[in-house]
C-alpha atoms as a PDB file:
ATOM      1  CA  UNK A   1      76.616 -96.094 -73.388  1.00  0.00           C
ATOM      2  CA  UNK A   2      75.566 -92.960 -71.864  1.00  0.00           C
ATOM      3  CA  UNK A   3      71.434 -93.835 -70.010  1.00  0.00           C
ATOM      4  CA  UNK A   4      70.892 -90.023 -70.539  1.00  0.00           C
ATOM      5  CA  UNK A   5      71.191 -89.823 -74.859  1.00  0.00           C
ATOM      6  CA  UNK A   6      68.489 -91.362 -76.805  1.00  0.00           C
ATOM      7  CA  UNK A   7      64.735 -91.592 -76.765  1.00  0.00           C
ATOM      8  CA  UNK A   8      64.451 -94.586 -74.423  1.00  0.00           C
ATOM      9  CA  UNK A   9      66.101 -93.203 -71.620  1.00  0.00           C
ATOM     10  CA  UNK A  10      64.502 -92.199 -67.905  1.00  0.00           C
ATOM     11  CA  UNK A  11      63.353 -88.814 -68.747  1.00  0.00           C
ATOM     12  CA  UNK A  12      61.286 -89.941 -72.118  1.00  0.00           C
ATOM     13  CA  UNK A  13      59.687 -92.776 -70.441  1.00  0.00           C
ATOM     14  CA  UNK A  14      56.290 -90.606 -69.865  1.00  0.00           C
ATOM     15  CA  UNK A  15      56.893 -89.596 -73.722  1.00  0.00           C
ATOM     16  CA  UNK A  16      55.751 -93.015 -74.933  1.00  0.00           C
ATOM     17  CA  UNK A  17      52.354 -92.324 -76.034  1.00  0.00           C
ATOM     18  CA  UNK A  18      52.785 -88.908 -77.496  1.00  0.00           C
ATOM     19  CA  UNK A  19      55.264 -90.926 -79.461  1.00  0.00           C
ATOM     20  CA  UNK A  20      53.182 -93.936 -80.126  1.00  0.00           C
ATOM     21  CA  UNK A  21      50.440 -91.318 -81.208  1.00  0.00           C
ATOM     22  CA  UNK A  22      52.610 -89.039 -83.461  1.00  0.00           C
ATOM     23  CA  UNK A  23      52.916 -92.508 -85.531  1.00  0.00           C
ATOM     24  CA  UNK A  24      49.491 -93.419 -86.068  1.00  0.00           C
ATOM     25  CA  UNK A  25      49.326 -92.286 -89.483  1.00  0.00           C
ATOM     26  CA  UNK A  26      51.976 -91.121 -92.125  1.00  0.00           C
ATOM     27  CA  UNK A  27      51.767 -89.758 -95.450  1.00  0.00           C
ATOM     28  CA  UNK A  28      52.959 -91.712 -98.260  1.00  0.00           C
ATOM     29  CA  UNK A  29      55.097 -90.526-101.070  1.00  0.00           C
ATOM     30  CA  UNK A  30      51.833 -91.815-103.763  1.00  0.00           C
ATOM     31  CA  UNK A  31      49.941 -88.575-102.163  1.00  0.00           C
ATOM     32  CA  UNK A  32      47.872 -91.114 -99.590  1.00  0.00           C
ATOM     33  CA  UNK A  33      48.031 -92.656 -96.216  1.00  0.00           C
ATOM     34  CA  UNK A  34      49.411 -95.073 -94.011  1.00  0.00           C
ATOM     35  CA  UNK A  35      48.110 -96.062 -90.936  1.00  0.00           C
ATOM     36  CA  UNK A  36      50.825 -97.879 -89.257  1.00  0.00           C
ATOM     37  CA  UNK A  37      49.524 -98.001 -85.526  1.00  0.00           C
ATOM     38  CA  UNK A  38      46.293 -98.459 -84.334  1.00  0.00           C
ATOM     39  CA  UNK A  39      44.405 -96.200 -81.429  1.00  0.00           C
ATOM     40  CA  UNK A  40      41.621 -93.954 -80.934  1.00  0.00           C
ATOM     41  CA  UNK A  41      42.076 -90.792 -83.095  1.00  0.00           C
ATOM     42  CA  UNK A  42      40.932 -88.279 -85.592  1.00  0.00           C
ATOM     43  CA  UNK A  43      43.702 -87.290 -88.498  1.00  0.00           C
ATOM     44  CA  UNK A  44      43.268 -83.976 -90.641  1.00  0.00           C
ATOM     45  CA  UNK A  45      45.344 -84.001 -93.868  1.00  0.00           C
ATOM     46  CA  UNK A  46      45.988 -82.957 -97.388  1.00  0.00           C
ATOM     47  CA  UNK A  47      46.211 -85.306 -99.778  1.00  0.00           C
ATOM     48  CA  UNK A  48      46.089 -85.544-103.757  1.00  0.00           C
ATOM     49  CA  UNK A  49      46.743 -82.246-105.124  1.00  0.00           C
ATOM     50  CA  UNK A  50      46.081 -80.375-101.510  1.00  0.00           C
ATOM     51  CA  UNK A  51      42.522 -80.980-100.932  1.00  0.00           C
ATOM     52  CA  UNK A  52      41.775 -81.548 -96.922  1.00  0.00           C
ATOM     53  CA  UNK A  53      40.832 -85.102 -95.924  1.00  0.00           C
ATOM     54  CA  UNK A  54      39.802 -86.296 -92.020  1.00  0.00           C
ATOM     55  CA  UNK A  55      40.274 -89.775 -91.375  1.00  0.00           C
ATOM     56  CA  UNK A  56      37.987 -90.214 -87.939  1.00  0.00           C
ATOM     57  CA  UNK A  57      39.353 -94.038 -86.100  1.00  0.00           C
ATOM     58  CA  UNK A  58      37.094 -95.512 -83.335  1.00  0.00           C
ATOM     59  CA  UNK A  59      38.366 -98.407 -81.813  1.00  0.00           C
ATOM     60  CA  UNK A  60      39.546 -99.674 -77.766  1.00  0.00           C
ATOM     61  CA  UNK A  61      42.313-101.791 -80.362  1.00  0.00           C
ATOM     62  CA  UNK A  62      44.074-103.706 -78.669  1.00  0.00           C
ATOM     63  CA  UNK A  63      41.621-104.610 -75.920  1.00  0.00           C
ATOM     64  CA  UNK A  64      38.981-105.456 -79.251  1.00  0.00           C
ATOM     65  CA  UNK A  65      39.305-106.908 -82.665  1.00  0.00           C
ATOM     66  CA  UNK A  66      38.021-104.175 -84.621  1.00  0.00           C
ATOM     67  CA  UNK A  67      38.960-100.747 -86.184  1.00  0.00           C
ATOM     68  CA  UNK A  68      36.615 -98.419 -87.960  1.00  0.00           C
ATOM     69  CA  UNK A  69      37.507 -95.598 -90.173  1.00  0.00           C
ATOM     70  CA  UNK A  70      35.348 -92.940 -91.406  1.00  0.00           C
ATOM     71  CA  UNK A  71      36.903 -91.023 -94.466  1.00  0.00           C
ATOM     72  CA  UNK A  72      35.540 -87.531 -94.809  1.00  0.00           C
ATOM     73  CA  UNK A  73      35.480 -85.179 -97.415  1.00  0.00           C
ATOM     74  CA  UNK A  74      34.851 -81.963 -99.399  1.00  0.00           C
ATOM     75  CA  UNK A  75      34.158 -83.545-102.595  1.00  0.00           C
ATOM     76  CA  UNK A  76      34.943 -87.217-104.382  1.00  0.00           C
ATOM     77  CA  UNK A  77      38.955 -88.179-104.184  1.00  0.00           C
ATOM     78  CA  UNK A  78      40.974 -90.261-104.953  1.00  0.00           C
ATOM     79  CA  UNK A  79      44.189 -91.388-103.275  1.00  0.00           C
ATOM     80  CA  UNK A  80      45.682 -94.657-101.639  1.00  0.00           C
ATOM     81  CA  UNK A  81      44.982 -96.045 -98.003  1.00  0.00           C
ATOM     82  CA  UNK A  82      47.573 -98.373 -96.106  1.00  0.00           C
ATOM     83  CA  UNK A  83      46.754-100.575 -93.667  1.00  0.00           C
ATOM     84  CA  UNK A  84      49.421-101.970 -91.719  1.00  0.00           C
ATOM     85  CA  UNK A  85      47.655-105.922 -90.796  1.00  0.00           C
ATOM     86  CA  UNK A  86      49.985-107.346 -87.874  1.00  0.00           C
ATOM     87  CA  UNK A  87      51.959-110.630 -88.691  1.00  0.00           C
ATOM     88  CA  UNK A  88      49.680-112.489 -85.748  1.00  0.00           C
ATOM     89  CA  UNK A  89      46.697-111.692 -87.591  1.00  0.00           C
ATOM     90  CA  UNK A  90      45.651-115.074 -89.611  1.00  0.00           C
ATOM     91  CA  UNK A  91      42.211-114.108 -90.224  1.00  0.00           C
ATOM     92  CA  UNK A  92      42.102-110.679 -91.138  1.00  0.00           C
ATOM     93  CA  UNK A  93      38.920-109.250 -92.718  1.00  0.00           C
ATOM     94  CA  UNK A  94      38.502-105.851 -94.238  1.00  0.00           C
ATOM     95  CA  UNK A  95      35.515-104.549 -95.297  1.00  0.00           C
ATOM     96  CA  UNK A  96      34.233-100.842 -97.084  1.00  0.00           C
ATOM     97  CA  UNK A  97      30.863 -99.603 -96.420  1.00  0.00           C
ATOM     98  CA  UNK A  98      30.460-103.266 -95.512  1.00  0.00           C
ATOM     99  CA  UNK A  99      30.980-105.195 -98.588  1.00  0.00           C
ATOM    100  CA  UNK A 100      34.033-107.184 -97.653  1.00  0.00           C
ATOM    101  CA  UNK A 101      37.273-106.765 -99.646  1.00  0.00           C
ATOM    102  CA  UNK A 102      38.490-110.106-100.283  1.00  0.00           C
ATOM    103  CA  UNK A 103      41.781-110.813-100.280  1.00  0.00           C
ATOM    104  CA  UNK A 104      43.541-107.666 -98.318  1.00  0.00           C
ATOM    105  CA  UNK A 105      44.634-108.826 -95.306  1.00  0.00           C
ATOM    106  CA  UNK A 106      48.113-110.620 -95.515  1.00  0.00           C
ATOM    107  CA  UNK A 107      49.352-111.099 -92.218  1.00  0.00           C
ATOM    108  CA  UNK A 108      52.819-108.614 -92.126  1.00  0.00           C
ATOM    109  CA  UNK A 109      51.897-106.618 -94.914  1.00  0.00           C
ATOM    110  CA  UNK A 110      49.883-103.462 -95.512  1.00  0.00           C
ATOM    111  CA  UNK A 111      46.481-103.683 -97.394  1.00  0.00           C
ATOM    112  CA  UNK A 112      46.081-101.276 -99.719  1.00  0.00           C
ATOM    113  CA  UNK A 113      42.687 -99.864-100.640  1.00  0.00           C
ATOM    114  CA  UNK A 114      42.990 -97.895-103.988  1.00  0.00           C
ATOM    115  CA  UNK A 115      39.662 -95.827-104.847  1.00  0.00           C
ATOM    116  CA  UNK A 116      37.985 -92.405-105.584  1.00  0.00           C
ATOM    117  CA  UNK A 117      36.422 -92.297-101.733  1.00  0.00           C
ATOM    118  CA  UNK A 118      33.329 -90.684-100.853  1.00  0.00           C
ATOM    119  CA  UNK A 119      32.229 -88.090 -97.532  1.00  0.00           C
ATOM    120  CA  UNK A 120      31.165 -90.660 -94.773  1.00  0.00           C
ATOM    121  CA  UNK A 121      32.588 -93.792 -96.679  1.00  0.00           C
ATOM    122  CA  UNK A 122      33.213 -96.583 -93.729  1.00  0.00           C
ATOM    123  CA  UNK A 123      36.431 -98.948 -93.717  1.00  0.00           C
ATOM    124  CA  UNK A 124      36.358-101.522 -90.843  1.00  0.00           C
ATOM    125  CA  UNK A 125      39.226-103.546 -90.265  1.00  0.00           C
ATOM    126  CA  UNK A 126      38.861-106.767 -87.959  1.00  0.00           C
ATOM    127  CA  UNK A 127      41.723-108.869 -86.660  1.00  0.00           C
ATOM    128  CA  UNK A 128      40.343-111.910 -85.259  1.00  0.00           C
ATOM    129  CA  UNK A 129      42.438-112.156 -82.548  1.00  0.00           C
ATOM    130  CA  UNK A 130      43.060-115.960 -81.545  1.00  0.00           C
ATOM    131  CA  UNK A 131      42.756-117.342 -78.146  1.00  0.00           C
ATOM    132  CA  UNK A 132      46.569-119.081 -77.323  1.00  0.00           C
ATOM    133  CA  UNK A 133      46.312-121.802 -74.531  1.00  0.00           C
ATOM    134  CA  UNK A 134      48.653-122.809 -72.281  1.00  0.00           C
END
């Protein structure tokens, strides 16, 4: 196997993070979003018929249990958000503008919110990280 040929190799190991970033979210083929990594970031993108969305995420993830997402828009849409929820996480909770979504978080899965989202609407995601001892 030739060190030189794939993504992995000595020359791509500063290219990590762009590549880690490039993945934070994806569009899905239901006109909507999957966030499948987890980091600091803000995300322009069209979804639903074309109309611009920006998904803002705070969070120091991994180094805290929580991720907030802002959702911001021209007018009322609707379209689907996935949420990838680690298979670690046991105790998952998800909540939008606060009221907490019961039943979303499945550890290994992706929650899916379904609704007609608002400018400013909140999602925060926490992942109760558990303590292991040795």
């Amino acid at each position: 196997m030739n060190p030189f040929s794939s993504r992995c190799c000595q020359h791509n190991h500063s290219q990590g993070w762009p590549y880690y970033i490039e993945h934070l979210a994806m569009a899905t083929p239901d006109n909507g979003v999957a966030i499948a990594l987890y980091g600091a970031c803000t995300v322009s993108l069209k979804i639903a018929d074309n109309k611009p969305v920006t998904i803002k995420e705070v969070t120091n993830y991994p180094f805290e249990e929580s991720v907030r997402f802002t959702i911001n828009t021209e007018q009322k849409i609707k379209f689907p958000v996935y949420l990838r929820i680690p298979s670690w996480c046991k105790r998952g909770s998800l909540k939008i503008n606060g009221v907490v979504q019961s039943n979303k978080t499945v550890p290994g899965q992706y929650a899916l919110i379904l609704r007609t989202w608002n400018n400013g609407d909140v999602v925060t995601l926490d992942f109760s990280m558990e303590r292991i001892s040795f």
